[in-house]
C-alpha atoms as a PDB file:
ATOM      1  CA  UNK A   1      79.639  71.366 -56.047  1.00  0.00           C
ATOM      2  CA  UNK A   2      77.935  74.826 -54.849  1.00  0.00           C
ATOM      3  CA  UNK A   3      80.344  77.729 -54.360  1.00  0.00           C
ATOM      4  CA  UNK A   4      79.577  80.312 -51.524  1.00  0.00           C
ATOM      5  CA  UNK A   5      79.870  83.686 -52.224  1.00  0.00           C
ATOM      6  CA  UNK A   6      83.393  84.816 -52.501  1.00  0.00           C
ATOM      7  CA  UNK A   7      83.925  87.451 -49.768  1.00  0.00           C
ATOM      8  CA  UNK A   8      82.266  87.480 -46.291  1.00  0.00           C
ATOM      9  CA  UNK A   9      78.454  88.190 -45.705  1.00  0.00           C
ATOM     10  CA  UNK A  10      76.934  90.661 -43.264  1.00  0.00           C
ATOM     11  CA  UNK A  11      75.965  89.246 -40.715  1.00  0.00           C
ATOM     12  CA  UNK A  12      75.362  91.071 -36.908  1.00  0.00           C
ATOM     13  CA  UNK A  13      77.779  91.043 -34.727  1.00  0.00           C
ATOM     14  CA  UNK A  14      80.702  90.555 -37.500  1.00  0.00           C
ATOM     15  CA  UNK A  15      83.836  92.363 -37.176  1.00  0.00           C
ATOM     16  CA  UNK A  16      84.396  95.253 -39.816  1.00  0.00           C
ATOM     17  CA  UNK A  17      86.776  98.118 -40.965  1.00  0.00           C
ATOM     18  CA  UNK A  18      86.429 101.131 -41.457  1.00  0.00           C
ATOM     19  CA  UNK A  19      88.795 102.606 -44.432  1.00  0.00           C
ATOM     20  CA  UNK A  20      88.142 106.855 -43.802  1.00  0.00           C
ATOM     21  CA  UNK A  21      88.460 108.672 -46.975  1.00  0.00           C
ATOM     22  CA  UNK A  22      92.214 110.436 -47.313  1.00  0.00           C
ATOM     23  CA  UNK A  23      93.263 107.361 -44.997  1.00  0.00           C
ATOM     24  CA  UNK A  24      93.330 106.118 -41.885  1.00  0.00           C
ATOM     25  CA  UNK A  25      91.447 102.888 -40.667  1.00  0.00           C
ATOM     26  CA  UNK A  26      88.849 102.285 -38.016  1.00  0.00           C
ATOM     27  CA  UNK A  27      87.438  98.657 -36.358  1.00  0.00           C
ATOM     28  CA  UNK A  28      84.059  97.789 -36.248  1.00  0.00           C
ATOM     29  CA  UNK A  29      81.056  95.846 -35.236  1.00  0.00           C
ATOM     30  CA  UNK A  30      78.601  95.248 -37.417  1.00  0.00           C
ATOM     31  CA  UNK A  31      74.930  96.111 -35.418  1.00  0.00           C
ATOM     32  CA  UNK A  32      71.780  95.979 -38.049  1.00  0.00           C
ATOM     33  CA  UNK A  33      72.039  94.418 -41.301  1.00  0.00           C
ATOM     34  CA  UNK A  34      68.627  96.048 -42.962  1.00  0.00           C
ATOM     35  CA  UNK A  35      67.734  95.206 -47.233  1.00  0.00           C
ATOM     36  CA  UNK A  36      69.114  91.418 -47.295  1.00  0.00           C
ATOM     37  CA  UNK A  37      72.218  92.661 -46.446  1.00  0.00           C
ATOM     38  CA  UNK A  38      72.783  95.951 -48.760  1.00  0.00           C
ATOM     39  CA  UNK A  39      72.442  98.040 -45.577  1.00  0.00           C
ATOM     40  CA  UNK A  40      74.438  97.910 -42.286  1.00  0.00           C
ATOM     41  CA  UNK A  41      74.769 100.174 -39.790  1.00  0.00           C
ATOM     42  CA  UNK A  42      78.000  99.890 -37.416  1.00  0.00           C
ATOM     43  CA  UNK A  43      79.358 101.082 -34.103  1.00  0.00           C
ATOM     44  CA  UNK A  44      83.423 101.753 -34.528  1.00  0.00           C
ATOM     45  CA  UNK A  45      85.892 101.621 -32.026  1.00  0.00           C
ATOM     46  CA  UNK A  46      85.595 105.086 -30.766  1.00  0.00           C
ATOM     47  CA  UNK A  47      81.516 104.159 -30.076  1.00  0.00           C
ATOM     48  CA  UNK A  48      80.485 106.059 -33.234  1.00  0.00           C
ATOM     49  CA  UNK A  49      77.353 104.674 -34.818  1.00  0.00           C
ATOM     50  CA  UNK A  50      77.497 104.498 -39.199  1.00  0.00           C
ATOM     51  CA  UNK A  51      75.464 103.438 -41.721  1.00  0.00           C
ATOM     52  CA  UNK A  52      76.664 101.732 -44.874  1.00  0.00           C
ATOM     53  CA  UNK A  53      75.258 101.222 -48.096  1.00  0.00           C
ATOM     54  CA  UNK A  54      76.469  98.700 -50.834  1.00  0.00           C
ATOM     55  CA  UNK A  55      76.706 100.284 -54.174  1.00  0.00           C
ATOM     56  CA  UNK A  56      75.595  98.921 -57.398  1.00  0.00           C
ATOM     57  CA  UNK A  57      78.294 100.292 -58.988  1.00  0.00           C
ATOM     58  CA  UNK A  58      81.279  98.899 -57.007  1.00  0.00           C
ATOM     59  CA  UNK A  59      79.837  96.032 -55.235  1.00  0.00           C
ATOM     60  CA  UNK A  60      81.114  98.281 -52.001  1.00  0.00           C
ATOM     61  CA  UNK A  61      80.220  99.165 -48.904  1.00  0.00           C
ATOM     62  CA  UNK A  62      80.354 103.287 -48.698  1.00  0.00           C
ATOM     63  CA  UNK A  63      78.631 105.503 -46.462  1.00  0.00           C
ATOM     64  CA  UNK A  64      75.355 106.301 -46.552  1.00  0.00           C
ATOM     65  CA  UNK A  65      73.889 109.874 -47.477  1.00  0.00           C
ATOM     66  CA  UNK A  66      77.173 111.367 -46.656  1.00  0.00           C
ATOM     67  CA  UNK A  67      80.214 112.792 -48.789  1.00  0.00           C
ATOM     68  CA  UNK A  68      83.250 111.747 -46.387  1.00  0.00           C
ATOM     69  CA  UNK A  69      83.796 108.952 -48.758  1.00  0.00           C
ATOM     70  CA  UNK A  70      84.216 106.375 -46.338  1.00  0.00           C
ATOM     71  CA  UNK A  71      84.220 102.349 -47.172  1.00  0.00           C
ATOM     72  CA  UNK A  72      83.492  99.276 -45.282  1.00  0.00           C
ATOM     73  CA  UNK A  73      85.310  96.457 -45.302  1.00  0.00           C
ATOM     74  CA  UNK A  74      83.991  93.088 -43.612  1.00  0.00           C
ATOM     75  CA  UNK A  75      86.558  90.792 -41.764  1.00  0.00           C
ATOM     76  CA  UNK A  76      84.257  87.622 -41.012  1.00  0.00           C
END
């Protein structure tokens, strides 16, 4: 029996949230899923576009090249 992987791929056009650092939380679509998959750039609620980067260290998705600490979480 092959196991899939155990949380949900990238994949455009998913839905996604956005966890801002010091709290609040955000929905998203995911638009471009660039690196198989370690890159994704979204467009939140409010229209704003972001860009995501999965981290080695965590196995997370937290913005890229910025310090507001923010995460990514997929939904589907």
């Amino acid at each position: 029996m092959m196991l899939g992987p155990s949380r949900p791929m990238p994949r455009v056009g998913a839905r996604a949230r956005v966890a801002h650092f010091g709290g609040g939380f955000e929905a998203a679509v995911v638009l471009t899923v660039h690196d198989q998959g370690r890159r994704l750039e979204v467009r939140c609620e409010g229209g704003e576009m972001l860009e995501f980067a999965l981290s080695p260290a965590t196995a997370r998705f937290v913005a890229a090249g910025s310090s507001h600490g923010a995460r990514l979480e997929l939904l589907d």
